[in-house]
N, C-alpha and C. Protein backbone atom coordinates (compact mmCIF):
# COMPACT_ATOMS: atom_id res chain seq x y z
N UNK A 1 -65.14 79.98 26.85
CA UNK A 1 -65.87 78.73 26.74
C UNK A 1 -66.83 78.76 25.56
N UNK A 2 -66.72 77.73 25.18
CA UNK A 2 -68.09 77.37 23.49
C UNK A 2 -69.36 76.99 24.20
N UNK A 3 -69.87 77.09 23.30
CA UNK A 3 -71.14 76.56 23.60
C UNK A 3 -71.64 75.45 24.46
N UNK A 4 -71.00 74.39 23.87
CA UNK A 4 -70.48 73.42 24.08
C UNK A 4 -70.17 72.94 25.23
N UNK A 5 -68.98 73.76 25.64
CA UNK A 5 -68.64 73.10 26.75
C UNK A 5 -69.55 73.88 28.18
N UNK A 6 -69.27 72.83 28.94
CA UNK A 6 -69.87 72.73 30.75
C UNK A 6 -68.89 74.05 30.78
N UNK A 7 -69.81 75.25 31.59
CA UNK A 7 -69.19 75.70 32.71
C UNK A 7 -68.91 75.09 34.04
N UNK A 8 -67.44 76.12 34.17
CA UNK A 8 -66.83 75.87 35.86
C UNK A 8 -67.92 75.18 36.75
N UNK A 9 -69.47 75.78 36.85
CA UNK A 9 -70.22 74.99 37.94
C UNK A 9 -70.87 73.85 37.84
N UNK A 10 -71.10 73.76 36.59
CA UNK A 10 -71.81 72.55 36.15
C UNK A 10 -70.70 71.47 36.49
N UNK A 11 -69.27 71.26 36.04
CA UNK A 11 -67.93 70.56 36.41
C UNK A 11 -67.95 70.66 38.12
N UNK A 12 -67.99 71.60 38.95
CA UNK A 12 -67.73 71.29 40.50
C UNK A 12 -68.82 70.52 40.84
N UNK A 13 -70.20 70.99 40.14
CA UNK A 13 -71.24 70.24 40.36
C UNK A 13 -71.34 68.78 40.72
N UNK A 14 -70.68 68.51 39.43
CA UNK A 14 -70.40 67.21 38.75
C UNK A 14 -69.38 66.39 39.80
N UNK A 15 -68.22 67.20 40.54
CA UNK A 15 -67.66 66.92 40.87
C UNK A 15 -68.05 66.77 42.61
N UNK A 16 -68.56 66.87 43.35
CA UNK A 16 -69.36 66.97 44.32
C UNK A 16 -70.72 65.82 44.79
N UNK A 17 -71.32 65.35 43.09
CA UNK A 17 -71.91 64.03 43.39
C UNK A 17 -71.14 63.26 42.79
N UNK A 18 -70.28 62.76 42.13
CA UNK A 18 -69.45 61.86 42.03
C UNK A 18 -68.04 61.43 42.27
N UNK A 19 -67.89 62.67 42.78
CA UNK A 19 -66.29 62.68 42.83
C UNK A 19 -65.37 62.34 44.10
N UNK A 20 -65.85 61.80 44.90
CA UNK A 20 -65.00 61.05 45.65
C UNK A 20 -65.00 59.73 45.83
N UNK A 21 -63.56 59.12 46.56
CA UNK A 21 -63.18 58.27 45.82
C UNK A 21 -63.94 56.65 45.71
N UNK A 22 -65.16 56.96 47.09
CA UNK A 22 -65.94 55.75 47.02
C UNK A 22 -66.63 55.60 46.36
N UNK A 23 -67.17 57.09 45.84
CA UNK A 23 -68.20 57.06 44.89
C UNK A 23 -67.94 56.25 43.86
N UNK A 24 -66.74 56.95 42.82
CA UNK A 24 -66.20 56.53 41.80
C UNK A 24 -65.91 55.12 42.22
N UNK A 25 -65.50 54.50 42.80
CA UNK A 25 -65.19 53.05 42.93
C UNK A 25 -66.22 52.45 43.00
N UNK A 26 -67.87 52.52 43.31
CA UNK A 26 -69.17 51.91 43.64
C UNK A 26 -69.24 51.84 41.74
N UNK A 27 -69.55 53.21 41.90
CA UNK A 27 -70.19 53.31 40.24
C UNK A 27 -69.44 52.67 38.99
N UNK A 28 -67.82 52.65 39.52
CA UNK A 28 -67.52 51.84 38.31
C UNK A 28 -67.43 50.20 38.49
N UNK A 29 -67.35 49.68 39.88
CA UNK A 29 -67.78 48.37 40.06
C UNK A 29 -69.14 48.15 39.42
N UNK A 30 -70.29 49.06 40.11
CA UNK A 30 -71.39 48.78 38.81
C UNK A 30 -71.89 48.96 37.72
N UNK A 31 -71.17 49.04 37.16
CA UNK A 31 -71.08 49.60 35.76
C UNK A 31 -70.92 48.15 34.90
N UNK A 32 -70.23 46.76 35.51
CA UNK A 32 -70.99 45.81 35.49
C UNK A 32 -71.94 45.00 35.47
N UNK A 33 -72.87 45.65 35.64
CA UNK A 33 -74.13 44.88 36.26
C UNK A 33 -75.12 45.14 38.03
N UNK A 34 -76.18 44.70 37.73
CA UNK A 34 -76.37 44.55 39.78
C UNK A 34 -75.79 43.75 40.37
N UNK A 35 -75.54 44.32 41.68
CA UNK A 35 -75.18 43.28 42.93
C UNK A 35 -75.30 43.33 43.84
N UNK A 36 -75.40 42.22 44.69
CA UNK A 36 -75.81 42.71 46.29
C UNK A 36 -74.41 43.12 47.24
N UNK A 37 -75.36 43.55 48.41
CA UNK A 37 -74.14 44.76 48.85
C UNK A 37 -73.38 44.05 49.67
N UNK A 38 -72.84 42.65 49.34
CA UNK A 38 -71.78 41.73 50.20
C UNK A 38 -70.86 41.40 48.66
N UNK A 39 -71.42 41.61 47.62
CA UNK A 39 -70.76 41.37 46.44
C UNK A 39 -69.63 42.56 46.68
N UNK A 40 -70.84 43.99 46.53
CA UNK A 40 -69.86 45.14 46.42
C UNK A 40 -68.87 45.44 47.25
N UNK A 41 -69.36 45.04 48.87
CA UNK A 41 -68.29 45.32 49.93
C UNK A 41 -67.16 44.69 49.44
N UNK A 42 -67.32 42.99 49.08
CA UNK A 42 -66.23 42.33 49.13
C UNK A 42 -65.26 43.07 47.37
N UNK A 43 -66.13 43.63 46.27
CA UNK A 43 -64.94 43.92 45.36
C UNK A 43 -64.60 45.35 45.18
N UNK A 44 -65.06 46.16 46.28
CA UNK A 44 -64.67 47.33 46.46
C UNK A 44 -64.07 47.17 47.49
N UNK A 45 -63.81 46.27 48.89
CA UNK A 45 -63.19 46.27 49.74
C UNK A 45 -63.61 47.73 51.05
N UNK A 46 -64.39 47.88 50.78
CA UNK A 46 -65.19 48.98 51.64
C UNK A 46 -65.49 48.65 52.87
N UNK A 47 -65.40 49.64 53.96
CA UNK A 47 -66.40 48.75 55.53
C UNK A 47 -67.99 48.99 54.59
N UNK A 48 -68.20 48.07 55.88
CA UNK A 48 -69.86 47.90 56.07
C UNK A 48 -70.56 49.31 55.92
N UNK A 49 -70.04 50.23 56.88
CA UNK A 49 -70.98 51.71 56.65
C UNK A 49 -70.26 52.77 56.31
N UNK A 50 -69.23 52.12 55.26
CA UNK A 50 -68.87 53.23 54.55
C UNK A 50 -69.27 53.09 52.99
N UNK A 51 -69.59 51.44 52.77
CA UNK A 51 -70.17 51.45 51.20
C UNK A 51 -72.26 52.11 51.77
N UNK A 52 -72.26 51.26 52.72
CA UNK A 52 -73.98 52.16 53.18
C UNK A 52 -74.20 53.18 52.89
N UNK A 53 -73.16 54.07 53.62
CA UNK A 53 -73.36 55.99 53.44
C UNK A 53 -73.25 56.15 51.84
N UNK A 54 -71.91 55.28 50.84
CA UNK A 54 -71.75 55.89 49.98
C UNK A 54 -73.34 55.57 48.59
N UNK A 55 -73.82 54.48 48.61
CA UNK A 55 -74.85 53.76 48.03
C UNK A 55 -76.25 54.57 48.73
N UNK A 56 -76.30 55.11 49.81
CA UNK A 56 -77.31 56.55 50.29
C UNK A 56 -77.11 57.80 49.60
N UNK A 57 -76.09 58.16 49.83
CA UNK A 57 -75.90 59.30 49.21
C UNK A 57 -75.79 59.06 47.56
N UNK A 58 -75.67 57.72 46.84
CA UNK A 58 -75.77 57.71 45.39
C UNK A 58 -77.50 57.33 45.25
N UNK A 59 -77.83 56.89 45.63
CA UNK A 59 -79.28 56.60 45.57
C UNK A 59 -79.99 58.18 45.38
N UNK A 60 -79.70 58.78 46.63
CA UNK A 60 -80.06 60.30 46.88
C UNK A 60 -79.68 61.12 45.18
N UNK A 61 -78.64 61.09 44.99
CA UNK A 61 -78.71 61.83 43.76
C UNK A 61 -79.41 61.20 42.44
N UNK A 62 -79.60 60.22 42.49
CA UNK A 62 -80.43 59.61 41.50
C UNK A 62 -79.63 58.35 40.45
N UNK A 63 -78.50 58.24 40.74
CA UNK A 63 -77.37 57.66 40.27
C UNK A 63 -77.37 55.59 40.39
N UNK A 64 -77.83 55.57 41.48
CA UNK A 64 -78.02 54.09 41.92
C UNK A 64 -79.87 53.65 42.22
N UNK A 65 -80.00 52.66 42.22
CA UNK A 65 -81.28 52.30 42.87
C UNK A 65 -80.97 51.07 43.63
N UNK A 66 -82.09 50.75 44.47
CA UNK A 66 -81.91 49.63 45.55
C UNK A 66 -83.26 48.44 45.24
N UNK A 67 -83.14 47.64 45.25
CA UNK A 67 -84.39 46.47 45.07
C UNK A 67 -84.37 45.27 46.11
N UNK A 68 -84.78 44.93 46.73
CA UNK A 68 -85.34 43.93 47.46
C UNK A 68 -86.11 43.36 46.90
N UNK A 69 -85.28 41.93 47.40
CA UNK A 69 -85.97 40.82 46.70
C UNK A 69 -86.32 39.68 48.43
N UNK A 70 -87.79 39.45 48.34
CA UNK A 70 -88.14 38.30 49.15
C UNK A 70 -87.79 37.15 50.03
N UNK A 71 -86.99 36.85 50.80
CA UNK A 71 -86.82 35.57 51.24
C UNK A 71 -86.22 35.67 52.32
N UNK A 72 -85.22 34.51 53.05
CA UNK A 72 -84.98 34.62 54.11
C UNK A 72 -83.67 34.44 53.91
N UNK A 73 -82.67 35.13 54.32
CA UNK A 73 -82.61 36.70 54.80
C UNK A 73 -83.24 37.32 53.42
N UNK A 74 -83.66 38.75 53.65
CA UNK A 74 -84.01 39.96 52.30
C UNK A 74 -82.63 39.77 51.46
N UNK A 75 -83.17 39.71 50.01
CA UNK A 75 -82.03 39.94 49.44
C UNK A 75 -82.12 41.78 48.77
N UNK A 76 -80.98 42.55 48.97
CA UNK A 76 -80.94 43.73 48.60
C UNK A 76 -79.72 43.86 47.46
N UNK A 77 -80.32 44.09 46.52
CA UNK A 77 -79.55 44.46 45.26
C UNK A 77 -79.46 46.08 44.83
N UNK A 78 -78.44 46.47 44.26
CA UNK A 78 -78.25 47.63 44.06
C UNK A 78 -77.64 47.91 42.41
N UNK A 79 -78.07 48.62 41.64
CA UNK A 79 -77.79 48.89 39.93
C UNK A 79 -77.97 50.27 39.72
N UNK A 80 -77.51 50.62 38.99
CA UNK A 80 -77.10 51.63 38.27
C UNK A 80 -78.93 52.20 37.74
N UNK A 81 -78.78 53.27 37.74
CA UNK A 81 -79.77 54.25 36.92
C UNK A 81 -79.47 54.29 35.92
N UNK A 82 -80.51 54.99 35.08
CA UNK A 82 -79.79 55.67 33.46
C UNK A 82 -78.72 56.69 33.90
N UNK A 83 -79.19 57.55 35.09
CA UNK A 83 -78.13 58.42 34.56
C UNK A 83 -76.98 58.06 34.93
N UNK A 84 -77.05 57.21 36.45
CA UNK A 84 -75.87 56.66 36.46
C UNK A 84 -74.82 55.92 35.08
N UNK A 85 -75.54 54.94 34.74
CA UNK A 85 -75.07 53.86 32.95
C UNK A 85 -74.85 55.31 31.91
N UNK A 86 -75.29 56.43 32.63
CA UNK A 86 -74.40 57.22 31.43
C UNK A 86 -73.42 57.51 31.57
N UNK A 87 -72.54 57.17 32.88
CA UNK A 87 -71.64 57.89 33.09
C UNK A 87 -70.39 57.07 32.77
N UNK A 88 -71.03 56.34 32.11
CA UNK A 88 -69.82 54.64 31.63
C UNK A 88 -68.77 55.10 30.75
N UNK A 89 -69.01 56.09 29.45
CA UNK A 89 -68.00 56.91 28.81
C UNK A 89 -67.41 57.74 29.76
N UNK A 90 -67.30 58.66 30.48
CA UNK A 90 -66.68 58.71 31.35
C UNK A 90 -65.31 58.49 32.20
N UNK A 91 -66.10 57.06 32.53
CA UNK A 91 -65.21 55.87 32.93
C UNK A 91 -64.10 56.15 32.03
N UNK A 92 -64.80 55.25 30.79
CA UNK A 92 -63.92 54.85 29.78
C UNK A 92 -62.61 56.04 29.42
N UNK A 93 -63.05 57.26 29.42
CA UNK A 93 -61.90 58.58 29.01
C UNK A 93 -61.05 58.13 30.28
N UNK A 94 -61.49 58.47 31.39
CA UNK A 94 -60.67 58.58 32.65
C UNK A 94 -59.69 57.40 32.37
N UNK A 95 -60.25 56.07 31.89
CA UNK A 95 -59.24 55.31 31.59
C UNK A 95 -57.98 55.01 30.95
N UNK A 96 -58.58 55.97 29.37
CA UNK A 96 -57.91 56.01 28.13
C UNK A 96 -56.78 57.21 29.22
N UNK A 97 -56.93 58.45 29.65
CA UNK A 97 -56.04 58.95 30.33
C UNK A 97 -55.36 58.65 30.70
N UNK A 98 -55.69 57.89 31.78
CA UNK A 98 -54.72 57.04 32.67
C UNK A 98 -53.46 56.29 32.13
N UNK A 99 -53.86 55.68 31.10
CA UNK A 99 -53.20 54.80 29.88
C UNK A 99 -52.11 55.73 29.66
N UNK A 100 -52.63 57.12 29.40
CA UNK A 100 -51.92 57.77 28.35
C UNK A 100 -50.55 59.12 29.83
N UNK A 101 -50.92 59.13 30.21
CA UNK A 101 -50.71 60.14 31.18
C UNK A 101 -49.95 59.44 32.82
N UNK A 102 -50.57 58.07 33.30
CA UNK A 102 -50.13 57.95 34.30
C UNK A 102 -48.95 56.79 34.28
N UNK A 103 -47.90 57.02 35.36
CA UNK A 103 -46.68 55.94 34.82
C UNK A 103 -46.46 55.38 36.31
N UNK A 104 -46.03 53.76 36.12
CA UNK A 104 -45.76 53.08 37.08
C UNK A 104 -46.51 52.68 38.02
N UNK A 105 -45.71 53.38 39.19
CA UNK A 105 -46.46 53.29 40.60
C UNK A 105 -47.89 54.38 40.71
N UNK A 106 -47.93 55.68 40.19
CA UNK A 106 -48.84 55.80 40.41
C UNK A 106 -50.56 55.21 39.62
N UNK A 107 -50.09 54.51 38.83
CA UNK A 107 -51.44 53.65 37.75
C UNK A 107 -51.32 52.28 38.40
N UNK A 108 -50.36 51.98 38.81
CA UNK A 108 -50.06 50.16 39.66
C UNK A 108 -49.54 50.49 40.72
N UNK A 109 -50.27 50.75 42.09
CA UNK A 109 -49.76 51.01 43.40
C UNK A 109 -49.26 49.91 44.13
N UNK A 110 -49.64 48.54 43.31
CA UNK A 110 -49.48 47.31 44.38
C UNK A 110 -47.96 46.81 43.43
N UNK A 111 -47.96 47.44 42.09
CA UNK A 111 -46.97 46.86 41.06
C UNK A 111 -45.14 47.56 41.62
């Protein structure tokens, strides 16, 4: 390994707060913008307390934040951190991969 690159633990690390599959689906839905958590349920398609646990446990690592806003009902919005919005390149490789590497059914499961 160079300098440069992440060791093995820093990568499982890495892989441990972001790496499963709700995670990755929260963070790159917001990677858009904020939204409240009837936005996210409905375009992540998540239950109710399985986007909860996953938006706890991203909050917990420092990745998401939560805001309440005033009125009747509370409105609760949820956005990205810095460090989360750093992880937008990321995204973007995993994508360019995908492009480059995945064929058919497994890149279009519904196709």
């Amino acid at each position: 390994m160079t300098e440069n690159q992440p060791g093995p633990c820093s990568i499982v690390k890495s892989f441990e707060i972001v790496g499963s599959k709700w995670k990755l689906i929260v963070l790159n839905d917001l990677q858009s913008g904020e939204k409240r958590f009837n936005q996210l349920k409905r375009s992540t398609e998540a239950s109710s307390r399985t986007l909860s646990r996953v938006l706890q446990n991203l909050r917990e690592e420092g990745l998401v934040e939560k805001r309440m806003e005033d009125g009747s009902p509370v409105a609760t919005f949820y956005s990205l951190t810095d460090s989360g919005t750093a992880l937008y390149p990321v995204f973007e490789e995993i994508d360019a991969w995908a492009d480059d590497w995945l064929e058919g059914d497994l890149k279009n499961p519904e196709a």
